[in-house]
C-alpha atoms as a PDB file:
ATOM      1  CA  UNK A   1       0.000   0.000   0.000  1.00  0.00           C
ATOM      2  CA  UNK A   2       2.876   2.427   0.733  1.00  0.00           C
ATOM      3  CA  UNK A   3       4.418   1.759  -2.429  1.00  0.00           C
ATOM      4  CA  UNK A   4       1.275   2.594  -4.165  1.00  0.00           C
ATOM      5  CA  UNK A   5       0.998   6.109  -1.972  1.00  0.00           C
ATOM      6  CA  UNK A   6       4.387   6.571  -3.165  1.00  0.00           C
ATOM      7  CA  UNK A   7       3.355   6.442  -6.933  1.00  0.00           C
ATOM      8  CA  UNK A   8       0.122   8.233  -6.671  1.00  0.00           C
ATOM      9  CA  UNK A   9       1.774  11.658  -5.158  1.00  0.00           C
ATOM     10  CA  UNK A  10       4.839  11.580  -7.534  1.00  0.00           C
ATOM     11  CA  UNK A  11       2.228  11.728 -10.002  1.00  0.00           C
ATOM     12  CA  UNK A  12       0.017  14.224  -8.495  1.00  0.00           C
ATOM     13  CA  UNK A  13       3.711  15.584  -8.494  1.00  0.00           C
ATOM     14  CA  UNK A  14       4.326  15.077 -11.861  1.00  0.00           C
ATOM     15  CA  UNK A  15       1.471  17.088 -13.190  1.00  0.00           C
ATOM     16  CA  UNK A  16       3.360  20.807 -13.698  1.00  0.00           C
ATOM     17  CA  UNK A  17       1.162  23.231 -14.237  1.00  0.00           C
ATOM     18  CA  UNK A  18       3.911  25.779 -15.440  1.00  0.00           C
ATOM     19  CA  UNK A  19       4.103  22.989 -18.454  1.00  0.00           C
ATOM     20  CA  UNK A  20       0.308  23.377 -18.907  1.00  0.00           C
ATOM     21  CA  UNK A  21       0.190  26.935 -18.632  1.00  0.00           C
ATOM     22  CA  UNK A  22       2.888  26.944 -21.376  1.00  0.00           C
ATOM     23  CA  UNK A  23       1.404  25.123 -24.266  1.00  0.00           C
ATOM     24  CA  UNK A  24      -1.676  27.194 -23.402  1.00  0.00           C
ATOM     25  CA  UNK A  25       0.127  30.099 -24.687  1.00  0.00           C
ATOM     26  CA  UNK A  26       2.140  27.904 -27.514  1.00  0.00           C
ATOM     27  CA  UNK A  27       5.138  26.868 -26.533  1.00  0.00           C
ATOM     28  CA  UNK A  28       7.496  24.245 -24.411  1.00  0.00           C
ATOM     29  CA  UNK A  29       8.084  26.676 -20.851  1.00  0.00           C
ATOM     30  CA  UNK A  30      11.117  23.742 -20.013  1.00  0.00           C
ATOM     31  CA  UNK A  31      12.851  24.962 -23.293  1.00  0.00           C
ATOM     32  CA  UNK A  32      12.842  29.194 -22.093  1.00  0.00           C
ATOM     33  CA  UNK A  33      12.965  28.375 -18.165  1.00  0.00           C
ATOM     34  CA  UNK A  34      12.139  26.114 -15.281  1.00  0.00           C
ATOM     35  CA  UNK A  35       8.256  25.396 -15.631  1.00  0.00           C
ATOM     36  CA  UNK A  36       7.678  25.766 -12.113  1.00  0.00           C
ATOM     37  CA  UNK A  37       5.880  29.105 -10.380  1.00  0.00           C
ATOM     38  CA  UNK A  38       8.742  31.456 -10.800  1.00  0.00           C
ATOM     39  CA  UNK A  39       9.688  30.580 -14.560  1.00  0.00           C
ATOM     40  CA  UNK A  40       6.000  30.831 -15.425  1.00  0.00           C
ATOM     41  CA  UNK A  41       6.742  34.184 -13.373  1.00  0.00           C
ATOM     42  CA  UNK A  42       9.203  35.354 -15.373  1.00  0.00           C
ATOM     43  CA  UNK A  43       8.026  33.859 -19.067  1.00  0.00           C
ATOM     44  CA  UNK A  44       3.846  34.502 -19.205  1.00  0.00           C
ATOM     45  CA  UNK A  45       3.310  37.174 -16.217  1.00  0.00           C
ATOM     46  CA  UNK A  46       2.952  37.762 -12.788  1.00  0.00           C
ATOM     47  CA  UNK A  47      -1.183  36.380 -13.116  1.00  0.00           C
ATOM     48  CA  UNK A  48       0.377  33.103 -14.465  1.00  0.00           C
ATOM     49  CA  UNK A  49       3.055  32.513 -12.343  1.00  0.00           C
ATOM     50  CA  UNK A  50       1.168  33.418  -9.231  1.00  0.00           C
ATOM     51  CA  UNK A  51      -2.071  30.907 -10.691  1.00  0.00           C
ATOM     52  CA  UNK A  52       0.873  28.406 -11.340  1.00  0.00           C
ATOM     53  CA  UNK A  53       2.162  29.058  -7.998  1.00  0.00           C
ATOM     54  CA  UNK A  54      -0.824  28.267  -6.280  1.00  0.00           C
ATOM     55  CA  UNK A  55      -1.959  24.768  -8.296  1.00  0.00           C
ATOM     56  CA  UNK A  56       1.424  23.664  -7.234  1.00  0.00           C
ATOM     57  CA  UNK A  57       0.841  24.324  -3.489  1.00  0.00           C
ATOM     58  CA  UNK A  58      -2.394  22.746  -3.882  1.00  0.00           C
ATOM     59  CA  UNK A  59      -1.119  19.255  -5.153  1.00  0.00           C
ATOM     60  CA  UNK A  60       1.582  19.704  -2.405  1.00  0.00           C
ATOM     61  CA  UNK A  61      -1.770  20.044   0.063  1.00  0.00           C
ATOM     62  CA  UNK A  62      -3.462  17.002  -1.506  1.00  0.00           C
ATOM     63  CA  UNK A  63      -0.837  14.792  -1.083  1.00  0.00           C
ATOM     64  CA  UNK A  64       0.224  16.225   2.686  1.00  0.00           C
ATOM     65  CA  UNK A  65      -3.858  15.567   3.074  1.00  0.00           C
ATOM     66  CA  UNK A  66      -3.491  12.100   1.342  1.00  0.00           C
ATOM     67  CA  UNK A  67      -0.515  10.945   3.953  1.00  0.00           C
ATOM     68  CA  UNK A  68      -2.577  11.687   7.086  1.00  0.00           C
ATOM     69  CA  UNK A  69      -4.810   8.733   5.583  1.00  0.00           C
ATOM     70  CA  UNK A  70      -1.963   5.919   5.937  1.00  0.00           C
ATOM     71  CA  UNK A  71      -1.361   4.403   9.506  1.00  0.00           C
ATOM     72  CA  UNK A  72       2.816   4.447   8.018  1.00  0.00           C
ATOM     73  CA  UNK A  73       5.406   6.185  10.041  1.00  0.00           C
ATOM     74  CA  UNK A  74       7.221   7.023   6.794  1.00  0.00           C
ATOM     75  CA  UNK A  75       4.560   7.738   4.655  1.00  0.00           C
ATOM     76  CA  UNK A  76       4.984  10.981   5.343  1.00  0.00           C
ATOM     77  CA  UNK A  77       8.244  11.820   4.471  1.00  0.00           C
ATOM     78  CA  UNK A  78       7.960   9.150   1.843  1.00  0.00           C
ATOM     79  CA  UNK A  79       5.149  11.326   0.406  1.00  0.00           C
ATOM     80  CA  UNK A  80       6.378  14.980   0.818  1.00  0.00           C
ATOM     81  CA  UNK A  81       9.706  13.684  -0.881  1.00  0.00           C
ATOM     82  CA  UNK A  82       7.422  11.884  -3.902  1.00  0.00           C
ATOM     83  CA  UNK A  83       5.695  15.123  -4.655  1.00  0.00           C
ATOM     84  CA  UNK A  84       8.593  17.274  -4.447  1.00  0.00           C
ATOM     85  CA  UNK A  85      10.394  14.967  -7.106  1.00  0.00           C
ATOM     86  CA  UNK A  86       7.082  14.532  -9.654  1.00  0.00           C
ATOM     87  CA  UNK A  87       7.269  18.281  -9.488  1.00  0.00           C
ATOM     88  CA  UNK A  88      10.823  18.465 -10.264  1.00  0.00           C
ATOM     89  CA  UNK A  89      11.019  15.791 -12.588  1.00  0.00           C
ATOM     90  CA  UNK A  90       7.535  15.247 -13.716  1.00  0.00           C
ATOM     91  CA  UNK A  91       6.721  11.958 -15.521  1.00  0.00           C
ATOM     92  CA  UNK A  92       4.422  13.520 -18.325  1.00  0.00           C
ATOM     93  CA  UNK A  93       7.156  16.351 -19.181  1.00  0.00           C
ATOM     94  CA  UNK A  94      10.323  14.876 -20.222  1.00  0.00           C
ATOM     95  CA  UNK A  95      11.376  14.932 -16.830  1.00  0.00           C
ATOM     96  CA  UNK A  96      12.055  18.796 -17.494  1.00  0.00           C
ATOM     97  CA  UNK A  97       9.910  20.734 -13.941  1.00  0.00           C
ATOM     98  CA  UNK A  98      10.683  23.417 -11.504  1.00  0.00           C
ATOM     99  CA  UNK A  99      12.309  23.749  -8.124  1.00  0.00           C
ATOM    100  CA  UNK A 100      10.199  22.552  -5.532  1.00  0.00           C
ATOM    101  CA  UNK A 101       9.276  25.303  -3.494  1.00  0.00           C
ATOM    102  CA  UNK A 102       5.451  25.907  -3.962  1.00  0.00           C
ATOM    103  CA  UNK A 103       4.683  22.103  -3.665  1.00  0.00           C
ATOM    104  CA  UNK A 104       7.085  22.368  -0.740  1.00  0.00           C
ATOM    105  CA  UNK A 105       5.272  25.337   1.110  1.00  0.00           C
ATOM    106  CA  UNK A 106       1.600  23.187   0.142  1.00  0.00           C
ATOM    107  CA  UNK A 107       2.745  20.100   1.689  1.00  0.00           C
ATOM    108  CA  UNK A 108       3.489  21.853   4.872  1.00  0.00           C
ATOM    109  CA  UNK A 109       1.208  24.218   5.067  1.00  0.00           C
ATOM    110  CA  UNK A 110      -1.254  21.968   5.317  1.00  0.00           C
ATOM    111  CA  UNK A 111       0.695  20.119   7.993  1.00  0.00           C
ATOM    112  CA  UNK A 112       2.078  22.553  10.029  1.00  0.00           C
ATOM    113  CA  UNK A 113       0.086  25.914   9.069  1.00  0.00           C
ATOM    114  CA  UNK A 114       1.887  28.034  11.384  1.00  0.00           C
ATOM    115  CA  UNK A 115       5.617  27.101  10.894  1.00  0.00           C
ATOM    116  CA  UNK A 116       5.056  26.837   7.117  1.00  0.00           C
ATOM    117  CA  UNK A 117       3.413  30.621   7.247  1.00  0.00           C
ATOM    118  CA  UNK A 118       6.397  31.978   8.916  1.00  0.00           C
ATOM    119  CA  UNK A 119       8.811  30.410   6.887  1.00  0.00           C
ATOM    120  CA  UNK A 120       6.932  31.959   4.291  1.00  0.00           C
ATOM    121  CA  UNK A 121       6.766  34.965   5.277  1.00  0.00           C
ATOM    122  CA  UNK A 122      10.160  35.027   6.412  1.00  0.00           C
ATOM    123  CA  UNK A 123      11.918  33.611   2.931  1.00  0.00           C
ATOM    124  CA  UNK A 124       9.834  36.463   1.080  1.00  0.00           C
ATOM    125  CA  UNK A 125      10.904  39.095   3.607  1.00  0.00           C
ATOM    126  CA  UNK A 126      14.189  37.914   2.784  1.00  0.00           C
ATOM    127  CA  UNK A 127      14.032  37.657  -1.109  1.00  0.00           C
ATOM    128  CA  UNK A 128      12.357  41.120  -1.161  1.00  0.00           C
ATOM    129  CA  UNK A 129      15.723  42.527   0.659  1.00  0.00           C
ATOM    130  CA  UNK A 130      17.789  40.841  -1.587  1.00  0.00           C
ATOM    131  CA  UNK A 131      16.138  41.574  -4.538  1.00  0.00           C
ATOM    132  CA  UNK A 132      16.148  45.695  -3.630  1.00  0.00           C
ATOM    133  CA  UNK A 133      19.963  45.596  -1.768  1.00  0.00           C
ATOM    134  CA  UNK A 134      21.837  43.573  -4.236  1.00  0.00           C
ATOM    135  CA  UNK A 135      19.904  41.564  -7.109  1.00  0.00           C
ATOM    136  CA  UNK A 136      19.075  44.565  -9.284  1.00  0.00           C
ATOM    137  CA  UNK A 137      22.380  45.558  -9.636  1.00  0.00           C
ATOM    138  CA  UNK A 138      24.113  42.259  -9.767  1.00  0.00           C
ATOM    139  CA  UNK A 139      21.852  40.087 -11.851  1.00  0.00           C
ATOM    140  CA  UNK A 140      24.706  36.964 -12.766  1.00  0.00           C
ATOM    141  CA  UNK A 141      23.695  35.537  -9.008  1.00  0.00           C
ATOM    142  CA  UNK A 142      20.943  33.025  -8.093  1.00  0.00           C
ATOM    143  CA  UNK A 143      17.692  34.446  -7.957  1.00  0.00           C
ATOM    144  CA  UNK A 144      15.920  36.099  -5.055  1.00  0.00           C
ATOM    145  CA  UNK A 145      13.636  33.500  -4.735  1.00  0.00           C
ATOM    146  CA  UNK A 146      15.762  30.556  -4.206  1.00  0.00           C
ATOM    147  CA  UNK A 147      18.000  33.163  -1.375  1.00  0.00           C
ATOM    148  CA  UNK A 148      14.967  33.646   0.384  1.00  0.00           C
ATOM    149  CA  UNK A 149      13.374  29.899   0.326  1.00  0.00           C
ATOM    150  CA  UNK A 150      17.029  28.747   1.815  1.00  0.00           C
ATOM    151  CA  UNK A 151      16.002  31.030   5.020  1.00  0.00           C
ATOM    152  CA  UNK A 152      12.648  30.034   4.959  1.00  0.00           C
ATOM    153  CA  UNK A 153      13.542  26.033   4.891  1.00  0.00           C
ATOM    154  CA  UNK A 154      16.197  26.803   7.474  1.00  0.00           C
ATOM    155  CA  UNK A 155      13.392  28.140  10.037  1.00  0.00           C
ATOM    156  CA  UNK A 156      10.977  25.548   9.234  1.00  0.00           C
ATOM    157  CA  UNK A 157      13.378  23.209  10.400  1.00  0.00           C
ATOM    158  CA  UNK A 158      14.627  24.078  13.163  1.00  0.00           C
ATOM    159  CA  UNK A 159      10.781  24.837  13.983  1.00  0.00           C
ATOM    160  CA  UNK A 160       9.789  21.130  13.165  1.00  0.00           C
ATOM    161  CA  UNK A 161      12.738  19.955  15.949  1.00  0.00           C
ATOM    162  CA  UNK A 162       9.627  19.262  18.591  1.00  0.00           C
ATOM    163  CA  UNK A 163       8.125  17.251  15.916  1.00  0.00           C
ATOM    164  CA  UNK A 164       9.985  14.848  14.575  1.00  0.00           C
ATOM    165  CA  UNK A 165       7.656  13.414  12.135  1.00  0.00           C
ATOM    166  CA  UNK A 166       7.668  16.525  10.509  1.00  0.00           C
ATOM    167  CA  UNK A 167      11.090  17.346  11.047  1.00  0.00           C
ATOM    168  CA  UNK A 168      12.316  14.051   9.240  1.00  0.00           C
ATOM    169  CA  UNK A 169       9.839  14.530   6.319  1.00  0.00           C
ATOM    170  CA  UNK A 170      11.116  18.217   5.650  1.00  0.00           C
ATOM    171  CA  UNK A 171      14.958  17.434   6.236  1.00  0.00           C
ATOM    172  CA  UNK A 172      14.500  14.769   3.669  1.00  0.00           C
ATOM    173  CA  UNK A 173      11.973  17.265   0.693  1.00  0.00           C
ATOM    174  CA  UNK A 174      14.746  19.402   1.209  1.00  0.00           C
ATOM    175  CA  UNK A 175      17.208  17.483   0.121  1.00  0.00           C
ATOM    176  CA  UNK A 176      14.872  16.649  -2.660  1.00  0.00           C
ATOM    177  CA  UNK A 177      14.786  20.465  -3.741  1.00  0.00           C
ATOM    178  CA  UNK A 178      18.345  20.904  -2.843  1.00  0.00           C
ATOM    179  CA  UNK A 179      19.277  18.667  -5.256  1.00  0.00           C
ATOM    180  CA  UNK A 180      17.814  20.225  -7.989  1.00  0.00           C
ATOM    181  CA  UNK A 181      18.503  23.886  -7.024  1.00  0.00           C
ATOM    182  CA  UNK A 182      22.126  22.632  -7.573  1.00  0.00           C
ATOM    183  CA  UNK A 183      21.727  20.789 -10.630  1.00  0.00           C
ATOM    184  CA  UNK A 184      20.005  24.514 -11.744  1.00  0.00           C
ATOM    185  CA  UNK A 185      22.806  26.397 -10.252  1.00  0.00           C
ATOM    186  CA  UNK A 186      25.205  24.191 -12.520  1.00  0.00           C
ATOM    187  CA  UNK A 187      23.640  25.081 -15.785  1.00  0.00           C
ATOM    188  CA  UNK A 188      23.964  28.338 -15.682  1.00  0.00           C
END
């Protein structure tokens, strides 16, 4: 049964909405940018990107709502972490998907309202600063986004310490995201 959990959210994962917003408007988004929230973002408009943004914090809720349903003690994590990757390497897109962040931020959210909220809040407080202090002017560094999710994940976990469910399952999703925020990183 776990194995089937698994399957089901890394293909609620896999479906990328930054894809689907893309060939509404013509074209392949994987071949201009990353189809996740911020590529959309930055390729069709702020109403796309933020619409994109939250369909993929929805699936990220469905499948945090689908692993309270299982009596496994790693279903959780085993969940959070298949989302994250369908998103990042969806199934029904050559593999080609965004970061990880907005199914990230759903997952939790719906988990752990609170601590997910001021991560939030906290990684976009950060990202704004970045973006005004130093971004504009030096545009050849990583994007304000990804500066400000790094503070964001850093608070949520050492938030989820007193809950180690939760603190397992979002160690592990980040490594998911980490790993392709690096492979990103390289490319350019």
């Amino acid at each position: 049964m776990d194995l089937v959990l698994l399957l089901v959210a890394y293909g609620i994962g896999s479906l990328s909405f930054g894809q689907l917003a893309g060939r509404l408007r013509g074209f392949d988004l994987s071949q201009r940018d990353t189809p996740g929230a911020s590529g959309t973002f930055r390729q069709l408009g702020p109403g796309w990107g933020v619409a994109v943004a939250l369909l993929d914090m929805a699936k990220g809720a469905l499948v945090a709502w689908l692993s309270t349903h299982t009596a496994s003690s790693w279903a959780l994590a085993g969940m959070g972490m298949a989302v994250v990757a369908g998103h990042n390497w969806p199934l029904f897109f050559g593999f080609r998907g965004g970061g990880g962040i907005a199914p990230t931020i759903g997952f939790f959210a719906y988990l752990y309202p609170v601590i997910a909220g001021v991560g939030l809040l906290l990684g976009l407080a950060v990202a704004g600063l970045y973006w005004m202090g130093f971004w504009r002017t030096h545009r050849r560094y990583w994007y304000p986004i990804p500066v400000g999710a790094v503070v964001g994940y850093l608070y949520v976990l050492l938030a989820l310490w007193s809950h180690p469910k939760g603190f397992w399952a979002f160690l592990l999703v980040s490594v998911v995201v980490a790993l392709r925020g690096l492979r990103l990183a390289g490319r350019g």
